[in-house]
Protein backbone atom coordinates (compact mmCIF):
# COMPACT_ATOMS: atom_id res chain seq x y z
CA UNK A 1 28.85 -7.63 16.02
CA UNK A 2 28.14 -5.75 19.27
CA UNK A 3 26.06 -2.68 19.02
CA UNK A 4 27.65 0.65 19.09
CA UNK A 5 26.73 3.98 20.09
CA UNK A 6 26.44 5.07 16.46
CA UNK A 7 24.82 1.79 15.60
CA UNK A 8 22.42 0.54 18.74
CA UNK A 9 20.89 -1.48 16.51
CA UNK A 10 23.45 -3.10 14.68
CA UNK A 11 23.56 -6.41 16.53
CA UNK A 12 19.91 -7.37 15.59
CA UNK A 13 18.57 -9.12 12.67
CA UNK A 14 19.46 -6.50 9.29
CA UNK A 15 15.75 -6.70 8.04
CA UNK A 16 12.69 -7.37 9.70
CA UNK A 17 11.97 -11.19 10.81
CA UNK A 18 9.41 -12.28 7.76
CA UNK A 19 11.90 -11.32 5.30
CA UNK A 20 14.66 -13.01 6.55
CA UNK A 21 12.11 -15.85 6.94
CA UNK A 22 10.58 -15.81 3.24
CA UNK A 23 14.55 -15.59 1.81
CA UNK A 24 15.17 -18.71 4.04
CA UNK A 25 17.09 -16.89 6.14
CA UNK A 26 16.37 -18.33 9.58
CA UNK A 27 20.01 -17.29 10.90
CA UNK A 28 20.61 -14.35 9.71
CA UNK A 29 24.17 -13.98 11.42
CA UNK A 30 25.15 -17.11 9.53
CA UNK A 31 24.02 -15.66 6.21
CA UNK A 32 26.13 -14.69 3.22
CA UNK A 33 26.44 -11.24 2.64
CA UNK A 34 25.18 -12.12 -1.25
CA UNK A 35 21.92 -14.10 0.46
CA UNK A 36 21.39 -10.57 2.52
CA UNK A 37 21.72 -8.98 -0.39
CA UNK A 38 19.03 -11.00 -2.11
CA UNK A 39 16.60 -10.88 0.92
CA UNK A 40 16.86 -7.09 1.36
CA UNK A 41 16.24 -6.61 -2.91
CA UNK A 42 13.09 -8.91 -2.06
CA UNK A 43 12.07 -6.81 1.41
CA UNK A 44 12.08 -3.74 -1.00
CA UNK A 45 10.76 -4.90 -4.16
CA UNK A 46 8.27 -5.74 -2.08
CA UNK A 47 7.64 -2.55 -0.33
CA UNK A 48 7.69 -0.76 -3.44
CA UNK A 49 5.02 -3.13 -5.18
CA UNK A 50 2.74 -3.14 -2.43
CA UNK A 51 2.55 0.79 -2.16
CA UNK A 52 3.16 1.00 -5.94
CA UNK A 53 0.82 3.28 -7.48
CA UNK A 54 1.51 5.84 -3.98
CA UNK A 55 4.81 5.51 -4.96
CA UNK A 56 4.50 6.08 -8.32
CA UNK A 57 2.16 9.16 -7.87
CA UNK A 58 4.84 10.79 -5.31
CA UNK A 59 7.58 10.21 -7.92
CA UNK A 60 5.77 11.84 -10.59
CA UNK A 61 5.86 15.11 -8.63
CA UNK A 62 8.96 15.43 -9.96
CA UNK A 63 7.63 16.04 -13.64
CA UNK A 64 7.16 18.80 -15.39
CA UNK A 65 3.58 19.38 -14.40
CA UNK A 66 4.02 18.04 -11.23
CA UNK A 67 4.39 19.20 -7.83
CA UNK A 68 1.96 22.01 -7.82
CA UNK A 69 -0.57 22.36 -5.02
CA UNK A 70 -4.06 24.48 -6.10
CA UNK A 71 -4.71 24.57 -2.63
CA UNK A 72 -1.92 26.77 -0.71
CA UNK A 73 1.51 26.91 -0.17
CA UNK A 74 3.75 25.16 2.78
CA UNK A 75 6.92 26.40 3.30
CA UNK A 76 8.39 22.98 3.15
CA UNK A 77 7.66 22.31 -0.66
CA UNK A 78 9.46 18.83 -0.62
CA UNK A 79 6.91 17.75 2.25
CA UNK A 80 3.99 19.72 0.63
CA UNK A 81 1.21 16.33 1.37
CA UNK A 82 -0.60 18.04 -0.96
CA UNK A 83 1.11 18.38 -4.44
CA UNK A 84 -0.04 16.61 -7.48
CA UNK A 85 2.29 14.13 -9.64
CA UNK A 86 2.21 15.29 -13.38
CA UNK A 87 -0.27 13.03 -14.76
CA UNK A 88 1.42 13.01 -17.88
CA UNK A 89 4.09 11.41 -16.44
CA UNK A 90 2.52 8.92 -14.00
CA UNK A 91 1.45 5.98 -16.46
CA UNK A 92 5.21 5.91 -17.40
CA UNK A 93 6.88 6.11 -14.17
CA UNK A 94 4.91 3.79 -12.58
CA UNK A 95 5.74 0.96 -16.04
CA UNK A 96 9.27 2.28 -14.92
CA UNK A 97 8.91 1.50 -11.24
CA UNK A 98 7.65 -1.95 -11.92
CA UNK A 99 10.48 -2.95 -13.78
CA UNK A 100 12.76 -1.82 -11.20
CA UNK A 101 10.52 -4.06 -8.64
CA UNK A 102 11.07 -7.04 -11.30
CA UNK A 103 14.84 -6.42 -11.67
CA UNK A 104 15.01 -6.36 -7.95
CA UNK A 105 13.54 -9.74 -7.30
CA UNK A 106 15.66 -11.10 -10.36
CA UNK A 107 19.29 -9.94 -8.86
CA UNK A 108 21.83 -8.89 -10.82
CA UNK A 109 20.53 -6.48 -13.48
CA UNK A 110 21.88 -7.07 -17.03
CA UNK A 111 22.63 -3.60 -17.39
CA UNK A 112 19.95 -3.60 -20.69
CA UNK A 113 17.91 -0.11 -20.69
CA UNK A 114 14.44 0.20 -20.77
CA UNK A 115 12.72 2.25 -23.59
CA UNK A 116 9.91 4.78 -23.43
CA UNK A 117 8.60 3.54 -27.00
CA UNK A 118 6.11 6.06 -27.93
CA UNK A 119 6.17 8.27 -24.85
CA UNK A 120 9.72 10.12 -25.87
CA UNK A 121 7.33 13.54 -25.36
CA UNK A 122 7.66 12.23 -21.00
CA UNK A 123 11.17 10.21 -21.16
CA UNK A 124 12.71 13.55 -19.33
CA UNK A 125 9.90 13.27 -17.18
CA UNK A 126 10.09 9.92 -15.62
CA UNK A 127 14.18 10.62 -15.27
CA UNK A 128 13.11 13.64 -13.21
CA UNK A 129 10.29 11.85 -11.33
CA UNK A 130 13.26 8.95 -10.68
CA UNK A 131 15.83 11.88 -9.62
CA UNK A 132 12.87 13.40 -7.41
CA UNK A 133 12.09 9.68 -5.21
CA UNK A 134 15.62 8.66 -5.18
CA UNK A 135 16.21 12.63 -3.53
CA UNK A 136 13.66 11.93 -1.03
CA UNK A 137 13.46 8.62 0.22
């Protein structure tokens, strides 16, 4: 489709070039919308596992015991580069994270839950540290 004012982009390839290359995706404006689908689960599963533990660390602000800075304040808390992830937390949100990376490059999920087995003392944590990236990014 042409590009549009709102969209200047929108007649160029949806994802960048080596993604649409490692999904086979050579023409992307022949593709089905379910084999875009798939590429762009793949483009960020792969983002995500490649900056994992960042990731997980920045989600884990969103804990409890996380978010605080010892060194000052900003007045832009939700940009604050220098707040801490609860470390409670962070070994379970980042088990989480990866298992949302596998279910991405599986496709459709099977709706099955993960379980916190042992850590029920940080399951509210690693919802809030979920709620907190999914907020922000």
């Amino acid at each position: 489709p042409p590009a549009s004012p709102l969209e200047p982009l929108g007649a160029g390839p949806p994802l960048p070039s080596g993604a649409l290359a490692a999904a086979g995706l050579e023409d992307h404006a022949s593709a089905s919308p379910a084999d875009l689908a798939r590429a762009a689960r793949h483009a960020a599963a792969w983002k995500l596992a490649g900056n994992g533990s960042a990731v997980s660390a920045f989600a884990a602000r969103g804990g409890r015991e996380g978010a605080r800075n010892p060194r000052k304040t900003f007045a832009a808390p939700l940009a604050d580069p220098y707040a801490e992830p609860d470390r409670r937390a962070l070994p379970a949100v980042d088990r989480v994270l990866r298992v949302v990376c596998q279910r991405m490059l599986e496709g459709e999920g099977t709706g099955e839950r993960m379980e916190l087995e042992g850590e029920e003392d940080v399951r509210e944590d690693v919802k809030e540290s979920l709620r907190y990236v999914r907020d922000r990014v």
